[in-house]
Protein backbone atom coordinates (compact mmCIF):
# COMPACT_ATOMS: atom_id res chain seq x y z
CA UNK A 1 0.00 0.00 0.00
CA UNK A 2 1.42 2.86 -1.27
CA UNK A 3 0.64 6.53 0.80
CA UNK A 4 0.75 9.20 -1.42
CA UNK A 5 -0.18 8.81 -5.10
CA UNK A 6 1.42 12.39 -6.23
CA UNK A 7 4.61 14.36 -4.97
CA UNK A 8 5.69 17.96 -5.42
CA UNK A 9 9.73 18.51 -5.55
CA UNK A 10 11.56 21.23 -6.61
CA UNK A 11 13.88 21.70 -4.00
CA UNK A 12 14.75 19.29 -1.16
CA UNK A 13 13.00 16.22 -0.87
CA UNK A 14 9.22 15.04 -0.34
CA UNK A 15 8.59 11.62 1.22
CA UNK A 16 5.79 8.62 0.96
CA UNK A 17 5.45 5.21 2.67
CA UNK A 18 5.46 1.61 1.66
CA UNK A 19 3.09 -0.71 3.96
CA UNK A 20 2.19 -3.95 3.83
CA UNK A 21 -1.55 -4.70 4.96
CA UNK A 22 -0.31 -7.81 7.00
CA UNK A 23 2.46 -9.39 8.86
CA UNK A 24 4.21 -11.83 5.66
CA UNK A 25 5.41 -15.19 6.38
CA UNK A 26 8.37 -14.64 4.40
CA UNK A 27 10.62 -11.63 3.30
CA UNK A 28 8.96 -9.36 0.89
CA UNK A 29 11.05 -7.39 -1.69
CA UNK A 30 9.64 -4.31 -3.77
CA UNK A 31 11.88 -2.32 -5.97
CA UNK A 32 11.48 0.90 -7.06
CA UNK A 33 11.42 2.06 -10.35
CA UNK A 34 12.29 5.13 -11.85
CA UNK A 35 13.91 6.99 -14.62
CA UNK A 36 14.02 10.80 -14.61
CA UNK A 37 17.51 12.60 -13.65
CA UNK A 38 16.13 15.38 -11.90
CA UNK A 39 15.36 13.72 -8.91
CA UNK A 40 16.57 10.25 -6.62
CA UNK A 41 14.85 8.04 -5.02
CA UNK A 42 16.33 6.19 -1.71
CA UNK A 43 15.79 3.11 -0.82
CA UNK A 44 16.02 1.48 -4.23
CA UNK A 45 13.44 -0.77 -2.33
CA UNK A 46 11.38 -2.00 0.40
CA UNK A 47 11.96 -4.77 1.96
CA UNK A 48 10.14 -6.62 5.06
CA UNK A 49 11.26 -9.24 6.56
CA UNK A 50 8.84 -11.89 8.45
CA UNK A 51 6.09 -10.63 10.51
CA UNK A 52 7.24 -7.46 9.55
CA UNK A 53 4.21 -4.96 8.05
CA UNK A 54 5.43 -1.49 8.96
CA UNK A 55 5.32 1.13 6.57
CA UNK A 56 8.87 1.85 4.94
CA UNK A 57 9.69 5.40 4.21
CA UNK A 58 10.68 6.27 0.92
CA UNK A 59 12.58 9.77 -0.16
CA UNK A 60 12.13 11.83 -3.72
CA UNK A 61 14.86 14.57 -3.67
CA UNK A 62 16.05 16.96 -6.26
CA UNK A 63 18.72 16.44 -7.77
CA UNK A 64 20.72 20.14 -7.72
CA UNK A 65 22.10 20.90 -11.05
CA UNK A 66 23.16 24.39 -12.67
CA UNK A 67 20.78 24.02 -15.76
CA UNK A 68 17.18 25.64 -16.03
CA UNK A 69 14.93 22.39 -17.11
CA UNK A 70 11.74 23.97 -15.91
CA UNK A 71 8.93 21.72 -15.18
CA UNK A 72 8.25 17.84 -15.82
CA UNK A 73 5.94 14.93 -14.32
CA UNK A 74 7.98 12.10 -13.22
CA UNK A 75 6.72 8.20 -11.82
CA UNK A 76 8.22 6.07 -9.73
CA UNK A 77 6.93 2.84 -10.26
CA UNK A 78 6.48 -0.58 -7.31
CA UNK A 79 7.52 -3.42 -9.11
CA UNK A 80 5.95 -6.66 -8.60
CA UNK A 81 6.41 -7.79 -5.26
CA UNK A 82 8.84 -10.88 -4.50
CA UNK A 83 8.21 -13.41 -1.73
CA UNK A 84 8.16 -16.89 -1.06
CA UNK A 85 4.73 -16.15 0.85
CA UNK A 86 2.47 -16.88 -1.93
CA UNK A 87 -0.06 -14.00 -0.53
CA UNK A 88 2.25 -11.59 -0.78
CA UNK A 89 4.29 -12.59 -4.39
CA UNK A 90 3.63 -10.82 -7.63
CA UNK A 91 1.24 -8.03 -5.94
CA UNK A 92 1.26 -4.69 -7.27
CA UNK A 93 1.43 -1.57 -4.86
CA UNK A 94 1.03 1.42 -6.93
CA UNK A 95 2.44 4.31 -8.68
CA UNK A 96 3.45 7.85 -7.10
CA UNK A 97 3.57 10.27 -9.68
CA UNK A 98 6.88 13.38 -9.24
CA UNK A 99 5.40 16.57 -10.62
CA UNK A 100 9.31 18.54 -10.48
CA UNK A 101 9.55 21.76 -10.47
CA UNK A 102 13.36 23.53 -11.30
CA UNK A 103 14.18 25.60 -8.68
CA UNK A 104 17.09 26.81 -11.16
CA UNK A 105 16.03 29.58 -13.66
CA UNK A 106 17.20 30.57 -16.74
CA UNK A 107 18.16 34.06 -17.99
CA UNK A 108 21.06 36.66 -17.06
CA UNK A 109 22.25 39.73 -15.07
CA UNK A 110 23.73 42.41 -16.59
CA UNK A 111 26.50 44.37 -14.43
CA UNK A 112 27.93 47.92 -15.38
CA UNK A 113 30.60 49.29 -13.63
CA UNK A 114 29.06 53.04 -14.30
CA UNK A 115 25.69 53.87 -14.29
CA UNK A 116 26.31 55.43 -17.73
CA UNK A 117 29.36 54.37 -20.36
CA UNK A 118 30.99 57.44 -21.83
CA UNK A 119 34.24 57.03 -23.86
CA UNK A 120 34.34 61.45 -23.62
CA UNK A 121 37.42 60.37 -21.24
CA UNK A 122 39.00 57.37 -23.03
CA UNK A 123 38.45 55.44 -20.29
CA UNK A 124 36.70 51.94 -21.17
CA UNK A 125 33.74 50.66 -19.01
CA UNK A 126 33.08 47.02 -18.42
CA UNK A 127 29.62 45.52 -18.73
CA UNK A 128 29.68 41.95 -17.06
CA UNK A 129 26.98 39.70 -18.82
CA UNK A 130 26.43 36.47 -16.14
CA UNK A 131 24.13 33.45 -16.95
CA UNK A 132 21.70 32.06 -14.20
CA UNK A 133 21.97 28.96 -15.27
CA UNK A 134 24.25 26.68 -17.29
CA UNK A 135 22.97 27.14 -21.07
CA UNK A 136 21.28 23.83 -22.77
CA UNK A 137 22.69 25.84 -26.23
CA UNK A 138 25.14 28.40 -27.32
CA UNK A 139 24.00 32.24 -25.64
CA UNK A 140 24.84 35.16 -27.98
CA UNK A 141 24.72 38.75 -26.37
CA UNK A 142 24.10 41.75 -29.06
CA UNK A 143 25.23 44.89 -28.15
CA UNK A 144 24.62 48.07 -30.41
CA UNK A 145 25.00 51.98 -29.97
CA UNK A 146 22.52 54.35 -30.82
CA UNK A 147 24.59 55.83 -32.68
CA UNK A 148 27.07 53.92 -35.50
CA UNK A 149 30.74 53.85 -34.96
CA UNK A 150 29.95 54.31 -30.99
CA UNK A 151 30.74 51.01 -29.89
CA UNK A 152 34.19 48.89 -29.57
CA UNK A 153 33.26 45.59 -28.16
CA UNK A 154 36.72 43.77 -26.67
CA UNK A 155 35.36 39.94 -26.27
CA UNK A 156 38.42 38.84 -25.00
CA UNK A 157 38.13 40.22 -21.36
């Protein structure tokens, strides 16, 4: 018996519980299936042993990363039950479904080192161009003057 039949994660973890509805006569095994990369899932399985019918906790947590891959719906699956208790063997316990949520956004911040660039001086300002998060793609900044000829863009720095 499976507690919770949806999670929300987008940062941290979220937990539900694996129960049996009666003490097994034998060891029961369930494993735990899932596939998505955003989040884990610990234990890999729940296992009772004899007489044993307490609930098992199970843990979703995101998995931190540094790109933006906004929102998805995840399951992790109960496989067939193992036992040599014949009540217990080949019973399904249900599905949870993960709705994840990135806590990481994309975009970027844009830092001048004057409030206004002027060359009148000769001395060259520095616009710092940050990402939030680590680009899926290439990023290409455009800068232009308003007026032509205004602008000497040094990509090097």
């Amino acid at each position: 018996v499976v507690s919770a039949s949806e999670l929300n994660v987008s940062s941290g973890s979220q937990t539900f519980t694996i129960g049996l509805n009666s003490a097994p006569s034998a060891d029961v095994t369930i494993d735990l299936v899932y596939t998505d990369t955003e989040v884990s899932v610990s234990p890999a399985q729940a296992i009772f042993s004899s007489g044993d019918a307490a609930a098992k906790t199970i843990t979703v947590a995101a998995i931190s990363d540094d790109v933006a891959s906004g929102s998805a719906l995840y399951t992790v699956s109960t496989a067939p039950s193992i036992s040599s208790d014949a009540a217990f063997h080949n019973q399904d316990g249900g599905d949870v479904r993960v709705a994840f949520t990135d806590a990481v956004t994309s975009g970027a911040s844009i830092t001048l080192s004057a409030t206004t660039l002027s060359d009148d001086d000769g001395t060259a300002q520095t616009i710092d161009v940050v990402l939030n998060s680590e680009p899926e793609a290439n990023v290409t900044v455009i800068a232009t003057a308003s007026e032509p000829g205004q602008l000497t863009l040094d990509a090097s720095a």
